[in-house]
C-alpha atoms as a PDB file:
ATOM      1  CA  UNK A   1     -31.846 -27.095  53.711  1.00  0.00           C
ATOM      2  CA  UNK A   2     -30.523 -28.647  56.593  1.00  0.00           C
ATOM      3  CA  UNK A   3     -32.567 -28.762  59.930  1.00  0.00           C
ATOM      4  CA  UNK A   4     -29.673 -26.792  61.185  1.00  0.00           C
ATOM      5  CA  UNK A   5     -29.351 -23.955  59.065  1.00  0.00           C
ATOM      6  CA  UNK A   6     -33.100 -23.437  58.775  1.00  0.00           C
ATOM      7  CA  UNK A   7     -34.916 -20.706  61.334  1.00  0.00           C
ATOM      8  CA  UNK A   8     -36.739 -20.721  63.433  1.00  0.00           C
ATOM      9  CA  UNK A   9     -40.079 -18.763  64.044  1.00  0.00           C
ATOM     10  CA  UNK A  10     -41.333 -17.668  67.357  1.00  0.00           C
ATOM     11  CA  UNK A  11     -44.439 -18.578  68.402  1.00  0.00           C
ATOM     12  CA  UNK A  12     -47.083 -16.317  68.661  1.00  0.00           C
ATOM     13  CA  UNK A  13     -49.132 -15.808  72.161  1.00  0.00           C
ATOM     14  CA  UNK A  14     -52.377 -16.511  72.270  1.00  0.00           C
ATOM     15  CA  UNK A  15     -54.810 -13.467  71.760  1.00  0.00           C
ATOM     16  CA  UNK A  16     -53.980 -10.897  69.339  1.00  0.00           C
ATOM     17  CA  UNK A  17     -55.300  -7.165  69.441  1.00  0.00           C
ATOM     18  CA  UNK A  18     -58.236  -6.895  66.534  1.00  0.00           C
ATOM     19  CA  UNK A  19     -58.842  -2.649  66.411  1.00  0.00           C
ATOM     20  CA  UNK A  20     -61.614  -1.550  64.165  1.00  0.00           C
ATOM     21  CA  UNK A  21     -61.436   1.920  62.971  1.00  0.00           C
ATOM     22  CA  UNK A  22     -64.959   2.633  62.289  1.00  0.00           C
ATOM     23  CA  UNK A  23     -68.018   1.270  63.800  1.00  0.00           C
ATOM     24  CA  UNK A  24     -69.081  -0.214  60.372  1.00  0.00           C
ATOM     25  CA  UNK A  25     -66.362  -2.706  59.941  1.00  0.00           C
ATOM     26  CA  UNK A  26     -67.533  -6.182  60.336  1.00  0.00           C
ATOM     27  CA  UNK A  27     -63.546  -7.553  60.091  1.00  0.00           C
ATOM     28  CA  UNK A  28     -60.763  -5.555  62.037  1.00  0.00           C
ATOM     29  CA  UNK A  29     -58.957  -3.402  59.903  1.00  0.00           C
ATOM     30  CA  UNK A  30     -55.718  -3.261  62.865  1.00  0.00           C
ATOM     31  CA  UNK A  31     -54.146  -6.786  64.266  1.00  0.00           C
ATOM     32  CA  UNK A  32     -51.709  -6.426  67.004  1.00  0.00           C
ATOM     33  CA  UNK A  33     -49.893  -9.650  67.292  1.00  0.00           C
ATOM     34  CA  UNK A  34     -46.952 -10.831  70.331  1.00  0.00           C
ATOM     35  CA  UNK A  35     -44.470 -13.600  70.113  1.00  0.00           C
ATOM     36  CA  UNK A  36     -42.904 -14.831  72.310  1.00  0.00           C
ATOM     37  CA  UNK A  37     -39.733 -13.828  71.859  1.00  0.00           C
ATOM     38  CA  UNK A  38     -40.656  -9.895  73.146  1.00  0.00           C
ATOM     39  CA  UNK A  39     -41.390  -8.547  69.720  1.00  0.00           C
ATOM     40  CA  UNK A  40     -45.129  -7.213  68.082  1.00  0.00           C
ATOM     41  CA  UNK A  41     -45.911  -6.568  65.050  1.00  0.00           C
ATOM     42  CA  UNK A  42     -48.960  -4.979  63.693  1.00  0.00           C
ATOM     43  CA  UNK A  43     -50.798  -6.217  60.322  1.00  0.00           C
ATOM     44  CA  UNK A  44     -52.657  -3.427  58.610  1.00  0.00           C
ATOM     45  CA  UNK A  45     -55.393  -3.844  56.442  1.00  0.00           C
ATOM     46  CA  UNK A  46     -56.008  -1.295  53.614  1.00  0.00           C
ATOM     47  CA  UNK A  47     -58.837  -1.458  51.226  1.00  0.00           C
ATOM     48  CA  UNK A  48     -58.449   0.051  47.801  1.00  0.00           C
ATOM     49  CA  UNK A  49     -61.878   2.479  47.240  1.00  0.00           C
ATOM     50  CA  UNK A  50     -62.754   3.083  43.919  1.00  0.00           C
ATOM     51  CA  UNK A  51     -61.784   6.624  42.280  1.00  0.00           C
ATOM     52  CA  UNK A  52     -64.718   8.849  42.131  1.00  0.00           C
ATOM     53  CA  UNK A  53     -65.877   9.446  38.320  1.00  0.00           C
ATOM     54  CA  UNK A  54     -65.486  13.289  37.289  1.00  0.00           C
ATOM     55  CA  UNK A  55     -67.973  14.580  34.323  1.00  0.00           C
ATOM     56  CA  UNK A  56     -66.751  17.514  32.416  1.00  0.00           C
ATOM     57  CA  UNK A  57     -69.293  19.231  30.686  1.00  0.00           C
ATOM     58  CA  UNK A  58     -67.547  21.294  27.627  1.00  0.00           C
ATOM     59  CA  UNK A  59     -69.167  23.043  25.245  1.00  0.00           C
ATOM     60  CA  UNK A  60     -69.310  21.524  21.668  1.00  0.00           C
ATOM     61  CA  UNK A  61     -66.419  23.181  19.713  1.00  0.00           C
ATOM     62  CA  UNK A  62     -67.495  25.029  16.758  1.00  0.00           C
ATOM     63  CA  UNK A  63     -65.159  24.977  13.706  1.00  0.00           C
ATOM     64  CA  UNK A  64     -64.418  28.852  12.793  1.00  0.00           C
ATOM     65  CA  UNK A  65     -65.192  30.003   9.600  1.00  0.00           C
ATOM     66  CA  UNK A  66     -62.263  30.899   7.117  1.00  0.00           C
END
């Protein structure tokens, strides 16, 4: 590509919003970010917890008699 028909990205300003939703979270889980061009976007961070395990107890089947 051409230095002309490639874009440009905005800069971003210095000091982006870190929000932590709970008080155990050693990395922010919200970023609020500016550029400088008037626009903010916000990068959200979503962990995948593991599926609790479910035990079914059932009762041994029992073949019937003929």
């Amino acid at each position: 590509m051409s230095e002309r028909r490639r874009r440009r990205r905005p800069k971003m300003l210095p000091e982006p919003a870190a929000y932590y939703d709970r008080t155990e979270s050693i990395y922010p889980d919200r970023v609020r970010i500016s550029f400088e061009d008037g626009r903010t976007e916000i990068f959200d961070r979503r962990v995948n917890q593991p599926e609790p395990v479910t035990y079914n107890n059932q009762p041994m089947r029992r073949r019937r008699k003929p």
